[in-house]
Protein backbone atom coordinates (compact mmCIF):
# COMPACT_ATOMS: atom_id res chain seq x y z
CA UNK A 1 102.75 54.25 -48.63
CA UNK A 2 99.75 54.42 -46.72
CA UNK A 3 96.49 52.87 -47.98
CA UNK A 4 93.20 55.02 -47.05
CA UNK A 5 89.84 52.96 -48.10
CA UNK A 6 91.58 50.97 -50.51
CA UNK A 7 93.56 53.85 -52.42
CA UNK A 8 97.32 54.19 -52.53
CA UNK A 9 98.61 57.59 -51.55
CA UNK A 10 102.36 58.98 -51.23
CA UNK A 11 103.08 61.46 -49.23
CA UNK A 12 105.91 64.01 -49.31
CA UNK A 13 109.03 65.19 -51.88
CA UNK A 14 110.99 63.02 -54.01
CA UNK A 15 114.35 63.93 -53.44
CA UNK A 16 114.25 65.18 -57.34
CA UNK A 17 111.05 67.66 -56.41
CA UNK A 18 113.24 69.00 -53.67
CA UNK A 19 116.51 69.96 -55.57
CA UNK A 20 114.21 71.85 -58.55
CA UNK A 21 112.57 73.47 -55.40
CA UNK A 22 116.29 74.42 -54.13
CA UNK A 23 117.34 75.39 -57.61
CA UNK A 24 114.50 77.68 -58.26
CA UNK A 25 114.74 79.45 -54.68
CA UNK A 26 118.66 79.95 -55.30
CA UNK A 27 117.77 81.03 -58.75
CA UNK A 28 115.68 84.00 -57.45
CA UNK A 29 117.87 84.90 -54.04
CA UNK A 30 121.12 85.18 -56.36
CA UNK A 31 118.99 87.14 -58.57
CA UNK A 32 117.89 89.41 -55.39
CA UNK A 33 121.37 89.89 -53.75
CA UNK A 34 122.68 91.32 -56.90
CA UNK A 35 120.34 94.31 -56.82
CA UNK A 36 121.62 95.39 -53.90
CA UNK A 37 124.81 97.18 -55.17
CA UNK A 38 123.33 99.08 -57.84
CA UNK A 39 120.84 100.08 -55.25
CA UNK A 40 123.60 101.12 -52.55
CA UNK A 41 124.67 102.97 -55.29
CA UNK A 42 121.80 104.49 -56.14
CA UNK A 43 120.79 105.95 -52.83
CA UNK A 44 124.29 107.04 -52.51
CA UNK A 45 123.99 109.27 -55.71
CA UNK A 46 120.56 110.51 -54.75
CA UNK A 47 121.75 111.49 -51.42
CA UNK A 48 124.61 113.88 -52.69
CA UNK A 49 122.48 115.07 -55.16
CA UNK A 50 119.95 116.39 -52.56
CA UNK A 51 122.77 117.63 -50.41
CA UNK A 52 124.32 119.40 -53.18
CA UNK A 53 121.28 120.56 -54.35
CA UNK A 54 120.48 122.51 -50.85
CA UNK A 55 124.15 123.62 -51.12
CA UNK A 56 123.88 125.28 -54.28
CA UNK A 57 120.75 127.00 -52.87
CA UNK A 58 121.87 128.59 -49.63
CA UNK A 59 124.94 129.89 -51.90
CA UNK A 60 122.59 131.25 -54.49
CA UNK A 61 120.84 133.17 -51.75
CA UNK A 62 123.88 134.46 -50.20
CA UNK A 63 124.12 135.91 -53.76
CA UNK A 64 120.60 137.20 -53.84
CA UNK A 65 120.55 138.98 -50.42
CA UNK A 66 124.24 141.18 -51.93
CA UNK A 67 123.40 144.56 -52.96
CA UNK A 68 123.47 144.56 -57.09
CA UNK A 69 126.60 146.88 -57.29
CA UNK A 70 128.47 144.69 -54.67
CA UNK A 71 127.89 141.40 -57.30
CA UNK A 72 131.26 141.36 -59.57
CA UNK A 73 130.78 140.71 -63.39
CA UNK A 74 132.61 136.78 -63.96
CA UNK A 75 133.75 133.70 -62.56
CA UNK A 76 133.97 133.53 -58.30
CA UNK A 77 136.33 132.33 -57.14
CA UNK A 78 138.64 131.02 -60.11
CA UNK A 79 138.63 127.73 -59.33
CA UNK A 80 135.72 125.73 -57.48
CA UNK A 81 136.12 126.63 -53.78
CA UNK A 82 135.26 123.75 -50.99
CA UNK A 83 131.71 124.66 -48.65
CA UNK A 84 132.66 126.18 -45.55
CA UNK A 85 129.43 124.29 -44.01
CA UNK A 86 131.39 121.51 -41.46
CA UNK A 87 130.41 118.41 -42.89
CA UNK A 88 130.37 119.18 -46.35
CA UNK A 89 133.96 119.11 -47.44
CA UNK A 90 133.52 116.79 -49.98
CA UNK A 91 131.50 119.75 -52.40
CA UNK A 92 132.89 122.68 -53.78
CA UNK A 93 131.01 125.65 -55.58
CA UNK A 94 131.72 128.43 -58.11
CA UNK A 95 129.81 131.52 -59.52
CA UNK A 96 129.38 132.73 -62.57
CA UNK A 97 127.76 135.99 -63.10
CA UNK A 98 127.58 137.93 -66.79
CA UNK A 99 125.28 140.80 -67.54
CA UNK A 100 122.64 139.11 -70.52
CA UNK A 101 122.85 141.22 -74.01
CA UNK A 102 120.34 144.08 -74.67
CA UNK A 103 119.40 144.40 -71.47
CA UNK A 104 120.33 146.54 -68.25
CA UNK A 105 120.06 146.53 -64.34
CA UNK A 106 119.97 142.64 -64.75
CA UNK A 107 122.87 140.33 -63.50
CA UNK A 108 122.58 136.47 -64.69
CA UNK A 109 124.21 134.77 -61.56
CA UNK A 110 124.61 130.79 -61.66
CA UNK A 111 125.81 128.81 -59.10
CA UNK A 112 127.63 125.02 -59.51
CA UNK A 113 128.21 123.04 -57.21
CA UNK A 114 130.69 119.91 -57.74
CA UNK A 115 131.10 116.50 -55.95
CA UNK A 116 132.49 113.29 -56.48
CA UNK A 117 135.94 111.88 -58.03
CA UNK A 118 137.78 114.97 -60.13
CA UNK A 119 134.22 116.58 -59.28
CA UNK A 120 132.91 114.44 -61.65
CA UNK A 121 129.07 115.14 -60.52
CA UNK A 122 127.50 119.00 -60.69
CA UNK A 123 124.05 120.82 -59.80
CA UNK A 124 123.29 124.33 -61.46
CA UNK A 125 121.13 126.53 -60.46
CA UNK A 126 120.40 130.06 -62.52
CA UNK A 127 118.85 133.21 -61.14
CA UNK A 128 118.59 136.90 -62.45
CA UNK A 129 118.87 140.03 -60.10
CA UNK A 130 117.68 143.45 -60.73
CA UNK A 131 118.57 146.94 -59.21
């Protein structure tokens, strides 16, 4: 204790003060490090998702830029297929394409694209084409 004009001041922790402080600051950094997973996780997901996404794209526009007749009526191939693209072996796409009822010279073409464990995860995408 020091004395300043006659008053009695402490200065500093008690050793209680500090362990609350140490409790509280683990408290919040456990707290913290278990976000991370989920979050790992997350971006993960969102980054297959975006690559499957531009996948499913540039194989609905190889679809698009095929001469109407050429397009088959059904599914293409039979079973999902695996991209071509180096890189990208991990996705695998398949077509479906039906003529709509009451209509003509109009092909329904949609185009899935799988990834994941038993392809667990798919993005569709759904276009029409016209003579």
């Amino acid at each position: 204790m020091k004395s300043l004009r006659g008053k009695n001041i402490k200065l500093g922790f008690t050793i209680v003060e500090a362990l609350i402080a140490v409790t509280v600051l683990s408290i919040g950094l456990v707290s913290v490090i278990q976000i991370f997973p989920g979050v790992i996780s997350l971006n993960s997901r969102s980054e297959h998702l975006t690559i499957s996404s531009h996948l499913t794209e540039m194989k609905l526009e190889e679809y698009l830029s095929t001469p109407y007749n050429s397009i088959s009526i059904g599914i293409q191939p039979e079973e999902p297929t695996t991209y071509t693209e180096e890189g990208f072996e991990n996705f695998k796409w398949q077509a479906e394409v039906i003529e709509p009822e009451d209509t003509t010279n109009i092909k329904q073409i949609q185009i899935t694209t799988f990834w994941g464990n038993n392809n667990q995860y798919n993005t569709d995408l759904i276009t029409y084409k016209t003579k």
